[in-house]
Protein backbone atom coordinates (compact mmCIF):
# COMPACT_ATOMS: atom_id res chain seq x y z
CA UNK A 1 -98.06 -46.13 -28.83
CA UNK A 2 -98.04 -42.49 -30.18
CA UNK A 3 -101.67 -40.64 -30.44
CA UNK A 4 -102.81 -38.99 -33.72
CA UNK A 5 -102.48 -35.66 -32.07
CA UNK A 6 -98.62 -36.47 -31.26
CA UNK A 7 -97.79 -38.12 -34.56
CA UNK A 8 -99.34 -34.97 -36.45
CA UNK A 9 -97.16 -32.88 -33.90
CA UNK A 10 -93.95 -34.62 -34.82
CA UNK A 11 -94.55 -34.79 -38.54
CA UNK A 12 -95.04 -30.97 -38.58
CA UNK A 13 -92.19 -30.28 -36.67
CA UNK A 14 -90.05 -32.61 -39.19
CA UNK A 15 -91.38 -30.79 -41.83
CA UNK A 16 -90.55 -27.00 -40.45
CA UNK A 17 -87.17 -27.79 -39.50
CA UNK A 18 -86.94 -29.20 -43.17
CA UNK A 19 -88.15 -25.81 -44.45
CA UNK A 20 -86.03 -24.41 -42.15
CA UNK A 21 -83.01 -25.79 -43.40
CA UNK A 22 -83.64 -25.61 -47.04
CA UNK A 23 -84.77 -22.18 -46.50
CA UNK A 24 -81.30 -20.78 -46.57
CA UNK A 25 -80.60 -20.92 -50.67
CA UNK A 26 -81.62 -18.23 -52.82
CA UNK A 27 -84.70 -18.89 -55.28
CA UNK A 28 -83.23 -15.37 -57.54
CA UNK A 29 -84.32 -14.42 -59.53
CA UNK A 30 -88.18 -15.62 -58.07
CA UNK A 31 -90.21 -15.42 -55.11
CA UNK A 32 -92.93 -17.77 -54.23
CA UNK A 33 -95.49 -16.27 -52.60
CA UNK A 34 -98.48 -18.60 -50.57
CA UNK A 35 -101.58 -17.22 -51.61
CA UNK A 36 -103.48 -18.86 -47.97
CA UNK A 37 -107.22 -18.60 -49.08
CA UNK A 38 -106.65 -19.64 -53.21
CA UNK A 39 -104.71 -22.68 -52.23
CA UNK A 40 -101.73 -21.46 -54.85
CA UNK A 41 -98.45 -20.61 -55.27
CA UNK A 42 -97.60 -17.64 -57.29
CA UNK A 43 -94.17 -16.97 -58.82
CA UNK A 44 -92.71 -13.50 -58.91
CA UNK A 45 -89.44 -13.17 -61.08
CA UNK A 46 -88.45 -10.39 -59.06
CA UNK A 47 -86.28 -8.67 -61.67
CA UNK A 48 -89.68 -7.14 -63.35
CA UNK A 49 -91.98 -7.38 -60.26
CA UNK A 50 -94.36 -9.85 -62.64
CA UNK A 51 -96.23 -12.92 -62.16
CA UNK A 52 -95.06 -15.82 -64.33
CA UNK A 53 -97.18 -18.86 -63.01
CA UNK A 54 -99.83 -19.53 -60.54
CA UNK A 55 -100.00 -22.71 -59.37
CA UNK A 56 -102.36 -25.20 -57.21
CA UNK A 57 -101.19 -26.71 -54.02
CA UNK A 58 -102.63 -28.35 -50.67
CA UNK A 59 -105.04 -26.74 -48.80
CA UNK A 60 -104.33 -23.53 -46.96
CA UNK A 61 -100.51 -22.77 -47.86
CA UNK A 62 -98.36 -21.18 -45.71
CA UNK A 63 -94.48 -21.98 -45.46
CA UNK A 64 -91.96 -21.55 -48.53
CA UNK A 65 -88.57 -23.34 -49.44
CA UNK A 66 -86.48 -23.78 -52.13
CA UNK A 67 -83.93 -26.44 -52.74
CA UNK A 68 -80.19 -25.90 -52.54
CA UNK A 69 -79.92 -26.47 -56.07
CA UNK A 70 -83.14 -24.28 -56.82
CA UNK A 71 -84.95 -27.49 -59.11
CA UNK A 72 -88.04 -27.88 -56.16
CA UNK A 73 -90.09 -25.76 -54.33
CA UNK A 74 -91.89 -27.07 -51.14
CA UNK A 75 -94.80 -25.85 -50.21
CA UNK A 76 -96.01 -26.76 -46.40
CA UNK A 77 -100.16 -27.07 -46.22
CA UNK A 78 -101.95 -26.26 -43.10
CA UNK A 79 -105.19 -27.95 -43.59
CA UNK A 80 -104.03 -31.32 -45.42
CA UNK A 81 -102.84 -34.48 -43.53
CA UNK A 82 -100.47 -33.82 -41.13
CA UNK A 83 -96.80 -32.58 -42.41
CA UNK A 84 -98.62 -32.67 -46.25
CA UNK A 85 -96.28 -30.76 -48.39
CA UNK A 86 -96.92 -29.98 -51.90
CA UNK A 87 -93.48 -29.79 -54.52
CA UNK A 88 -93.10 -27.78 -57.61
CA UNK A 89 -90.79 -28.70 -60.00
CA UNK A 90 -89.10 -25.18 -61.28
CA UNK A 91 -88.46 -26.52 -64.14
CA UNK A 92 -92.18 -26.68 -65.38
């Protein structure tokens, strides 16, 4: 039987490599930006260097990806459950 401590091991793991692969695709014209001690997301449209949105994830955000078709944003949350990941729809 895996322990706790291994299962929340694994699930991060799954969950980097995830980010990791998604990671590659472009989120132009926006950056999302972890904002660690707020617990939020903000999103930068990079073509005026504004804010657009601010918006509230799991605890302690740290790791950014996009989707390969740019519609999601996962958001990977240090202090949640293990491999907790929060997902913002671009669209809204």
């Amino acid at each position: 039987m895996i322990n706790k401590h291994k299962l929340h091991l694994i699930a991060l793991v799954s969950a980097a490599l995830i980010l990791m692969l998604t990671c590659i695709v472009s989120a132009a014209p926006f950056a999302y930006i972890t904002n660690f001690n707020d617990n939020t997301v903000s999103v930068i449209d990079t073509a005026n260097t504004t804010i657009t949105a601010t918006v509230p994830v799991g605890l302690e955000p740290y790791g950014v990806a996009v989707s390969s078709d740019g519609t999601k944003v996962y958001v990977t949350n240090s202090h949640d459950d293990p491999g907790d990941i929060s997902i913002i729809d671009t669209a809204t």
